[in-house]
C-alpha atoms as a PDB file:
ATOM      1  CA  UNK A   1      -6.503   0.452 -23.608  1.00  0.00           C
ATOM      2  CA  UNK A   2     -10.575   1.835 -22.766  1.00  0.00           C
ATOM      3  CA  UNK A   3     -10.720  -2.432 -22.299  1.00  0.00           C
ATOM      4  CA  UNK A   4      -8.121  -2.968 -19.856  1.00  0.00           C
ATOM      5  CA  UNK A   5      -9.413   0.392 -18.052  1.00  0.00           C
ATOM      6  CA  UNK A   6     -12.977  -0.558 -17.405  1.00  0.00           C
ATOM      7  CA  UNK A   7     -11.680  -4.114 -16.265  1.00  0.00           C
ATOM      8  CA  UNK A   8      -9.541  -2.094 -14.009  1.00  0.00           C
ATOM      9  CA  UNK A   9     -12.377  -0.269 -12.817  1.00  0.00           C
ATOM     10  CA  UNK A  10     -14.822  -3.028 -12.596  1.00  0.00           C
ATOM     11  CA  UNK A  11     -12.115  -4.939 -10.180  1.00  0.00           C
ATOM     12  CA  UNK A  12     -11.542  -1.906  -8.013  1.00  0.00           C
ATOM     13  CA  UNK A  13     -15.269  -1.173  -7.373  1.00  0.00           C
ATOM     14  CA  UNK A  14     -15.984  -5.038  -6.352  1.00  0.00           C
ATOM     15  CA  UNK A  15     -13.211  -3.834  -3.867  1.00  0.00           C
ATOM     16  CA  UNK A  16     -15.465  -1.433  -2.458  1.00  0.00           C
ATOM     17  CA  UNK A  17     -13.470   1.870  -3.956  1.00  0.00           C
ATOM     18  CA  UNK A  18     -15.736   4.674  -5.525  1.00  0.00           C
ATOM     19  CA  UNK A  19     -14.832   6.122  -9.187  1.00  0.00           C
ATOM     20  CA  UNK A  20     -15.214   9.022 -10.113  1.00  0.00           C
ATOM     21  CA  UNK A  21     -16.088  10.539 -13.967  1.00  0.00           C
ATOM     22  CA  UNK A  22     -13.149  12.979 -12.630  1.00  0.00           C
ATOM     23  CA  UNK A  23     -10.828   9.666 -11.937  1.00  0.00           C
ATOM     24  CA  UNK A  24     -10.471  10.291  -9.027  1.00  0.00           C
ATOM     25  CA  UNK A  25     -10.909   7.584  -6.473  1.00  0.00           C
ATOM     26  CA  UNK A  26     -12.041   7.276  -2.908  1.00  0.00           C
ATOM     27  CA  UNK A  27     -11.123   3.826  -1.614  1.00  0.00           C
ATOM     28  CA  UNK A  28     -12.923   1.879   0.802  1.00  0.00           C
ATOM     29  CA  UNK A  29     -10.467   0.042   4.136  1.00  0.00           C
ATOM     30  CA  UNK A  30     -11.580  -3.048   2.656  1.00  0.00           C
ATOM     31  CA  UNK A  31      -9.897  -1.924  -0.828  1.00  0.00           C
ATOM     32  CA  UNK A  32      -6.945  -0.665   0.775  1.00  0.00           C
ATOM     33  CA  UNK A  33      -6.664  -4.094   2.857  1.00  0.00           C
ATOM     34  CA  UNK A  34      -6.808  -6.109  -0.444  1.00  0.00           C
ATOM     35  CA  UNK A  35      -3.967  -4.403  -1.789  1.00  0.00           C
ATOM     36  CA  UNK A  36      -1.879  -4.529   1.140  1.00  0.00           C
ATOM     37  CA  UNK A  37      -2.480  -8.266   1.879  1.00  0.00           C
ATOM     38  CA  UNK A  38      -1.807  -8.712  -2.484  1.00  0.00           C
ATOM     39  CA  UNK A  39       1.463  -7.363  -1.340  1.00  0.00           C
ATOM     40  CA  UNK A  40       2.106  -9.832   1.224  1.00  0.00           C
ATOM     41  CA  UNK A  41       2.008 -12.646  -1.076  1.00  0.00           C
ATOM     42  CA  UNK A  42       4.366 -14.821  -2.096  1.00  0.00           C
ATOM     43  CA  UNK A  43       6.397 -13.474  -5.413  1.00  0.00           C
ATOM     44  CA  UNK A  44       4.352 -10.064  -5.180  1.00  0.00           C
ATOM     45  CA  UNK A  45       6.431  -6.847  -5.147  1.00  0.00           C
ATOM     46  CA  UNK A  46       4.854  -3.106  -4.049  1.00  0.00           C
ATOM     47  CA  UNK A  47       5.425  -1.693  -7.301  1.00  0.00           C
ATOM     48  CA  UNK A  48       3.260  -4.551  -9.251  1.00  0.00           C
ATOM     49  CA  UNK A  49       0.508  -4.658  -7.010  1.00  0.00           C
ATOM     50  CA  UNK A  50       0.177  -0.869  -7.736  1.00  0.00           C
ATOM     51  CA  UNK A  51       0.423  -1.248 -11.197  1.00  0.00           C
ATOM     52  CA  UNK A  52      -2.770  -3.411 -10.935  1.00  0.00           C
ATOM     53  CA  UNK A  53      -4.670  -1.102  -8.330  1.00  0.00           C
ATOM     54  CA  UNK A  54      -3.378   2.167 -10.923  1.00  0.00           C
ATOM     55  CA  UNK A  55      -2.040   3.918  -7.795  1.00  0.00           C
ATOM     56  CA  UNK A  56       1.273   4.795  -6.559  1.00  0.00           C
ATOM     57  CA  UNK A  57       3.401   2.599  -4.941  1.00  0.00           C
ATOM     58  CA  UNK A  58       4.390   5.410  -2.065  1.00  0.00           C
ATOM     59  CA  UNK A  59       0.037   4.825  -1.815  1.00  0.00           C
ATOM     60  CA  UNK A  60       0.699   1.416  -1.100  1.00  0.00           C
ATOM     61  CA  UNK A  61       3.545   1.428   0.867  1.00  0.00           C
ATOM     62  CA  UNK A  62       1.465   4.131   2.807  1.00  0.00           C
ATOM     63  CA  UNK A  63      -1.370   1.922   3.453  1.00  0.00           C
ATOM     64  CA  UNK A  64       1.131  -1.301   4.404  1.00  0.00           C
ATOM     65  CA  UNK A  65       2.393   1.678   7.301  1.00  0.00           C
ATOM     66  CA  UNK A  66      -1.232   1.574   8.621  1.00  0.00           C
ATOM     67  CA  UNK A  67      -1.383  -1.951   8.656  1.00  0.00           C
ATOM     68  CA  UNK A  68       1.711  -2.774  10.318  1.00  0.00           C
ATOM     69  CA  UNK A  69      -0.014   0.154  13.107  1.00  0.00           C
ATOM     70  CA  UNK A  70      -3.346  -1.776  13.177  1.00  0.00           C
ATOM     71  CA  UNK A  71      -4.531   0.944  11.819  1.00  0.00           C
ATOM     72  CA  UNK A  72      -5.667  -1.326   8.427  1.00  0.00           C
ATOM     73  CA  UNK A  73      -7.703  -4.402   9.311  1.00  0.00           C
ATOM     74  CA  UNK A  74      -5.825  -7.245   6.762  1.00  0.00           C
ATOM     75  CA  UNK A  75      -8.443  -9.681   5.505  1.00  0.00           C
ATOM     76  CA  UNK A  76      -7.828 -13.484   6.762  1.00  0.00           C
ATOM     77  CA  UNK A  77      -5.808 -15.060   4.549  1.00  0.00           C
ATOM     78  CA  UNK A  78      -6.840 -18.396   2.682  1.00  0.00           C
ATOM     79  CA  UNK A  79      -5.071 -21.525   3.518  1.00  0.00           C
ATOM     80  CA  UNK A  80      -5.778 -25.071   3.454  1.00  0.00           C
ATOM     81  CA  UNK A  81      -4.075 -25.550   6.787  1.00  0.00           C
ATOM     82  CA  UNK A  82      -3.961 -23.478  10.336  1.00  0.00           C
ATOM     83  CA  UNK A  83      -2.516 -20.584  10.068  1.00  0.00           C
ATOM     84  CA  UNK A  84      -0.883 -19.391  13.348  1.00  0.00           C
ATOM     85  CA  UNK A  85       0.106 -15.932  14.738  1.00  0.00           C
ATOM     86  CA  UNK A  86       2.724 -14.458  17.262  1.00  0.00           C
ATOM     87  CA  UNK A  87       1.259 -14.037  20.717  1.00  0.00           C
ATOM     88  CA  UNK A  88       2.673 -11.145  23.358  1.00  0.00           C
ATOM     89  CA  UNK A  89       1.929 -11.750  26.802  1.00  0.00           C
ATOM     90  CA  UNK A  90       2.905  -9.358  29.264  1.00  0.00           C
ATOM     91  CA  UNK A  91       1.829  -7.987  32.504  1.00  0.00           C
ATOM     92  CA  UNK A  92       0.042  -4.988  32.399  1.00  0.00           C
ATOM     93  CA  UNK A  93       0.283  -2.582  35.402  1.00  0.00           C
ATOM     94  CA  UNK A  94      -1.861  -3.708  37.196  1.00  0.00           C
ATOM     95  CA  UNK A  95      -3.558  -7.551  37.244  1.00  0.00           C
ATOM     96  CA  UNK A  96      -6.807  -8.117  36.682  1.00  0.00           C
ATOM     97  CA  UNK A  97      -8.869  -9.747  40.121  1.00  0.00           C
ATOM     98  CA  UNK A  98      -9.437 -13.086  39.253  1.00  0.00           C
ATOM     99  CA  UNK A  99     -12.775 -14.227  37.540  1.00  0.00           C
ATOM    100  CA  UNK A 100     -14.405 -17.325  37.085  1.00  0.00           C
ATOM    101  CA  UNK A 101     -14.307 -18.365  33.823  1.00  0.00           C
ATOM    102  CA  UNK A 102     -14.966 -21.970  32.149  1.00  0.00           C
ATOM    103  CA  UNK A 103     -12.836 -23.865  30.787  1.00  0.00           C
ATOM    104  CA  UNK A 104     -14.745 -23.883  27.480  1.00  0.00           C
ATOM    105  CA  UNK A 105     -14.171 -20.152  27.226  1.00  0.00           C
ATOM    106  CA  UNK A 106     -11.520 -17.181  25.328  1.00  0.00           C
ATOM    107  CA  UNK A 107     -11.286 -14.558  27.620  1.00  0.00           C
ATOM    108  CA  UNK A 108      -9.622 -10.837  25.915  1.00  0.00           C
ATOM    109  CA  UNK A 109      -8.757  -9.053  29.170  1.00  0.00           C
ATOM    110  CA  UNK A 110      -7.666  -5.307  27.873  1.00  0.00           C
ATOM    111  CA  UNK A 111      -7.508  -2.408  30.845  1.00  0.00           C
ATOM    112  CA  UNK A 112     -10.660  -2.975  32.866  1.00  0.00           C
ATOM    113  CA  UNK A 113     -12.192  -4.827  30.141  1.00  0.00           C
ATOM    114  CA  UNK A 114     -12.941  -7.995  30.023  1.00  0.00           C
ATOM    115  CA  UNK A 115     -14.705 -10.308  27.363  1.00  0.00           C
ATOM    116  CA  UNK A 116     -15.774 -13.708  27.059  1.00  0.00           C
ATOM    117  CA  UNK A 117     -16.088 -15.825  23.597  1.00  0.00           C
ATOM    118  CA  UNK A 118     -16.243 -19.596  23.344  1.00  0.00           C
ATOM    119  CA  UNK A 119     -14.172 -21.142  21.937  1.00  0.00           C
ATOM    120  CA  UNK A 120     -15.144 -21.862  18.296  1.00  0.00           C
ATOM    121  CA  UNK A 121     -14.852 -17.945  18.064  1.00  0.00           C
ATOM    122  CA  UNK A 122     -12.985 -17.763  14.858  1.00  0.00           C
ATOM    123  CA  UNK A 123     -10.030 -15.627  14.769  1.00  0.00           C
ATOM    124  CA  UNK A 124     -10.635 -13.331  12.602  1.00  0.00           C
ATOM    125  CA  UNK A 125     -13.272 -12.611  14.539  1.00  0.00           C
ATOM    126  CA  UNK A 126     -10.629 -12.385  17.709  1.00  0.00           C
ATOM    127  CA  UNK A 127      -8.453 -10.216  15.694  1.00  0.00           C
ATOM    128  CA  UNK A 128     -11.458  -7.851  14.679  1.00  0.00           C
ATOM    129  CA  UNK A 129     -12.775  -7.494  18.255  1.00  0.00           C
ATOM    130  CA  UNK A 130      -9.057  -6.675  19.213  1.00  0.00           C
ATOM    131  CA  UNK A 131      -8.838  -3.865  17.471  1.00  0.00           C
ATOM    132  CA  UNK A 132     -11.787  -2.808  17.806  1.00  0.00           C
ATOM    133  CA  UNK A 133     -10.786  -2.446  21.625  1.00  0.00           C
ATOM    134  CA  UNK A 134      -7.448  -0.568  20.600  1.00  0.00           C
ATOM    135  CA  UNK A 135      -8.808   1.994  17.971  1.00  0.00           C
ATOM    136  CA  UNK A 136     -11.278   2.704  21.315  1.00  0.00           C
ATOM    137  CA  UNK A 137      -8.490   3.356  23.179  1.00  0.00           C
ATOM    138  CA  UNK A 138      -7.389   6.716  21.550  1.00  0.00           C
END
């Protein structure tokens, strides 16, 4: 049992989340984003996932909440083809003046912000600087 704790431990702490002699456990957003994309995959229930992690599964299902919010930055998954994601496009109250952008450019238009990437911009890298611009927004 002292085995399977330490191996436990040792896996939660690559995670990022700090152990303390108490037990108890402050865990990192990146730790918290591993177990809620473990969740996600294919076969994997709430209740196992936290049986590996040694929390709760209200924890977890807590921590899926704040991802579904984009409060919870999900890591990119791994796949050996594109991977493609829903895209809303609606008019905000006002449009943006036109600007003059290349064709060989991304352009993230959010309020009065705008922002330019080229195009080999990855998407995590999309998806970080997007909610980056929303968590601003409080």
């Amino acid at each position: 049992m002292r085995f399977a704790m330490c191996a436990t431990n040792s896996f939660l702490r690559s995670l990022g989340a700090e152990i303390y002699a108490s037990g108890h456990r402050r865990w990192s957003d990146t730790a918290k984003a591993q177990a809620v994309a473990d969740t996600l995959e294919v076969g994997a229930t709430v209740n196992a996932v936290a049986e590996r992690y040694g929390i709760l599964p209200n924890q977890l299902s807590a921590w899926r909440r704040q991802a579904k919010q984009g409060k919870l930055l999900l890591p990119a998954p791994e796949a050996d083809e594109p991977l493609f994601a829903p895209l809303v496009v609606s008019a905000g109250p006002e449009e943006p003046e036109a600007l003059t952008v290349p064709n060989e450019a991304i352009r993230l238009i959010f309020r009065e912000i705008v922002i330019e990437l080229p195009l080999q911009t990855s998407a995590s890298r999309i998806a970080e600087i997007a909610h980056a611009l929303e968590a601003s927004s409080c």
